[in-house]
Protein backbone atom coordinates (compact mmCIF):
# COMPACT_ATOMS: atom_id res chain seq x y z
CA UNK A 1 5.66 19.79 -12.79
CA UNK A 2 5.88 17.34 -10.14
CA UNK A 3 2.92 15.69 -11.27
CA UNK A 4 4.52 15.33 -14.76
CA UNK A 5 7.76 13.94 -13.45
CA UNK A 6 5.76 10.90 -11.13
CA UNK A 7 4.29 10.18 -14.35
CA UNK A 8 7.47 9.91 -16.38
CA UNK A 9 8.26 7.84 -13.27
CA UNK A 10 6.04 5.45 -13.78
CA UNK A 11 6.61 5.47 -17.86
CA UNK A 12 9.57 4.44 -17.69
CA UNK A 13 9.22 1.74 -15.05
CA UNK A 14 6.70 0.12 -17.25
CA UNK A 15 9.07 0.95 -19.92
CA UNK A 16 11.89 -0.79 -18.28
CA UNK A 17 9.91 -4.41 -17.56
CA UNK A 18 8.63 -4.66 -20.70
CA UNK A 19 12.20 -4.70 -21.69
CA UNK A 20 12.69 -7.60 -18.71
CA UNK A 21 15.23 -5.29 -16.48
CA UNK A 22 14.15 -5.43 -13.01
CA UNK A 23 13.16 -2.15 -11.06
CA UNK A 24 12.01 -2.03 -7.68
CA UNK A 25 8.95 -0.12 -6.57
CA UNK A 26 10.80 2.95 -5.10
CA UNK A 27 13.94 3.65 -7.96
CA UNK A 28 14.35 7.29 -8.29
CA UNK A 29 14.63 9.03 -11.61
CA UNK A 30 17.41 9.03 -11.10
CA UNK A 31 18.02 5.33 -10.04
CA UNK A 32 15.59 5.17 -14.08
CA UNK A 33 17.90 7.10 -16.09
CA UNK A 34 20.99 4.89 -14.86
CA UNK A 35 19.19 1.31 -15.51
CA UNK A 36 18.12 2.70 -18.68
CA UNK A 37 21.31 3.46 -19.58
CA UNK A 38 22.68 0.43 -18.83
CA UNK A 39 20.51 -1.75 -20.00
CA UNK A 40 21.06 0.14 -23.56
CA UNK A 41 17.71 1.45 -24.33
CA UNK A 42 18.56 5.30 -25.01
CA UNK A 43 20.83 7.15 -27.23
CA UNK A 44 23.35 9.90 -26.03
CA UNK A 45 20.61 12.66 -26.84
CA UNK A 46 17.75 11.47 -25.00
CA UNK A 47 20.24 10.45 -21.97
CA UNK A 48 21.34 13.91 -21.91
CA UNK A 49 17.77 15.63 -21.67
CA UNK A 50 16.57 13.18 -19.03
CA UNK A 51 19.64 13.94 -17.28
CA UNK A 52 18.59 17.68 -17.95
CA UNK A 53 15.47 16.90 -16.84
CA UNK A 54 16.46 15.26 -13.53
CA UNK A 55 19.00 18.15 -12.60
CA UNK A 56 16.00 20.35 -13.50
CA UNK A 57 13.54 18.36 -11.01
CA UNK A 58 16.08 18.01 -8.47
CA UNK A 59 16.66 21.62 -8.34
CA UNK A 60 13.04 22.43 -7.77
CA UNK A 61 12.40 20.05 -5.52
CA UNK A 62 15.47 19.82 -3.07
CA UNK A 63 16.05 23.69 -3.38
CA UNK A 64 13.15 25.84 -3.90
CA UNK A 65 12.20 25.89 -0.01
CA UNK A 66 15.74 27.25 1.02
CA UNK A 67 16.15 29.75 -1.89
CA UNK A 68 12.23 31.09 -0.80
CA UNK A 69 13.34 31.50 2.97
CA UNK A 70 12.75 35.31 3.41
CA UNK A 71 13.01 36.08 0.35
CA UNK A 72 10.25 38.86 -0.73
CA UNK A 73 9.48 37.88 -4.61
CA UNK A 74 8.37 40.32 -7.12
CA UNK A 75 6.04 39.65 -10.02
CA UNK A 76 8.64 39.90 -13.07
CA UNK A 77 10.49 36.88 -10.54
CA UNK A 78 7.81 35.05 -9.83
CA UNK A 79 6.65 34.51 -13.41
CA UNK A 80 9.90 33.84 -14.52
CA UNK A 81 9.84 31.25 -12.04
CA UNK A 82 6.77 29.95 -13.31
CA UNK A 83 7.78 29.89 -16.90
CA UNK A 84 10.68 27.78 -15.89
CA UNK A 85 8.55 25.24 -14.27
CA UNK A 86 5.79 25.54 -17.01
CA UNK A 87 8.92 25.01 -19.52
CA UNK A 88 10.15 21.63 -17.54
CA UNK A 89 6.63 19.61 -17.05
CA UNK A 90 5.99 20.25 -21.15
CA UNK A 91 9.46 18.75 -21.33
CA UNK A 92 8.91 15.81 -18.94
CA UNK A 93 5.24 15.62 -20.66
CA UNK A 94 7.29 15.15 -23.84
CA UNK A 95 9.68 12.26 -22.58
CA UNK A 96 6.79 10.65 -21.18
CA UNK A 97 5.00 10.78 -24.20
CA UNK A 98 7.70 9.10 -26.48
CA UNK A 99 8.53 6.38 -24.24
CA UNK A 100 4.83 5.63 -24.17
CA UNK A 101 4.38 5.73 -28.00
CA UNK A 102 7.51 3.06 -27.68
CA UNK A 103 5.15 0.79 -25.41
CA UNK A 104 2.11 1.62 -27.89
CA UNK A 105 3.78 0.58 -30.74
CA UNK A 106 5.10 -2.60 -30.07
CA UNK A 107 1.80 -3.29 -28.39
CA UNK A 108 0.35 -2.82 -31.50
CA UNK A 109 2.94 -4.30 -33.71
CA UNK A 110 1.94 -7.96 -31.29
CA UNK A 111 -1.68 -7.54 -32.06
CA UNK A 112 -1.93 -6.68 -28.09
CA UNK A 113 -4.29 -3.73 -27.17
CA UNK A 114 -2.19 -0.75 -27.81
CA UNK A 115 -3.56 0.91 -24.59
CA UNK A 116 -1.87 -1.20 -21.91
């Protein structure tokens, strides 16, 4: 999971200067989503599953250590747990995968190789 959100990362920072907007080198997905939104390169739907997506992330990341603190997991949890997580990198795998068929296509649509 945190493996497929670097790489929707670094999607949509390629994303984002092919359109010309700016990013720097360390923007959070955060910091992503917002520049993509202002810049006007994503409808209300896909803005409100990468914010999804981000809350989602956020939550493993920033809270999974605390909630774990002595806390004695049973199976049934623990693959719950991993559903969930299974559930958000196929998501972020997704997302990825669209904004790079974007790319691809107008790549393509150029006459530029279509796998840059």
């Amino acid at each position: 999971m945190v493996l497929a959100v670097g790489r929707l990362e670094g999607v949509l920072v390629d994303f984002l200067n092919e359109k010309g907007v700016q990013v720097g080198e360390k923007i959070p997905l955060g910091g992503l989503i917002k520049k993509l939104e202002s810049s006007g390169n994503l409808t209300d739907t896909v803005s409100y599953h990468l914010h999804f997506l981000l809350s989602q992330r956020n939550y493993f990341i920033h809270r999974i250590t605390r909630l774990m603190h002595g806390y004695e997991i049973e199976n049934s949890e623990m693959e719950s747990f991993r559903n969930r997580v299974q559930s958000l990198r196929e998501e972020t795998e997704l997302f990825a995968s669209m904004f790079m068929k974007t790319q691809t296509t107008k790549n393509t649509e150029q006459g530029a190789p279509a796998d840059r």
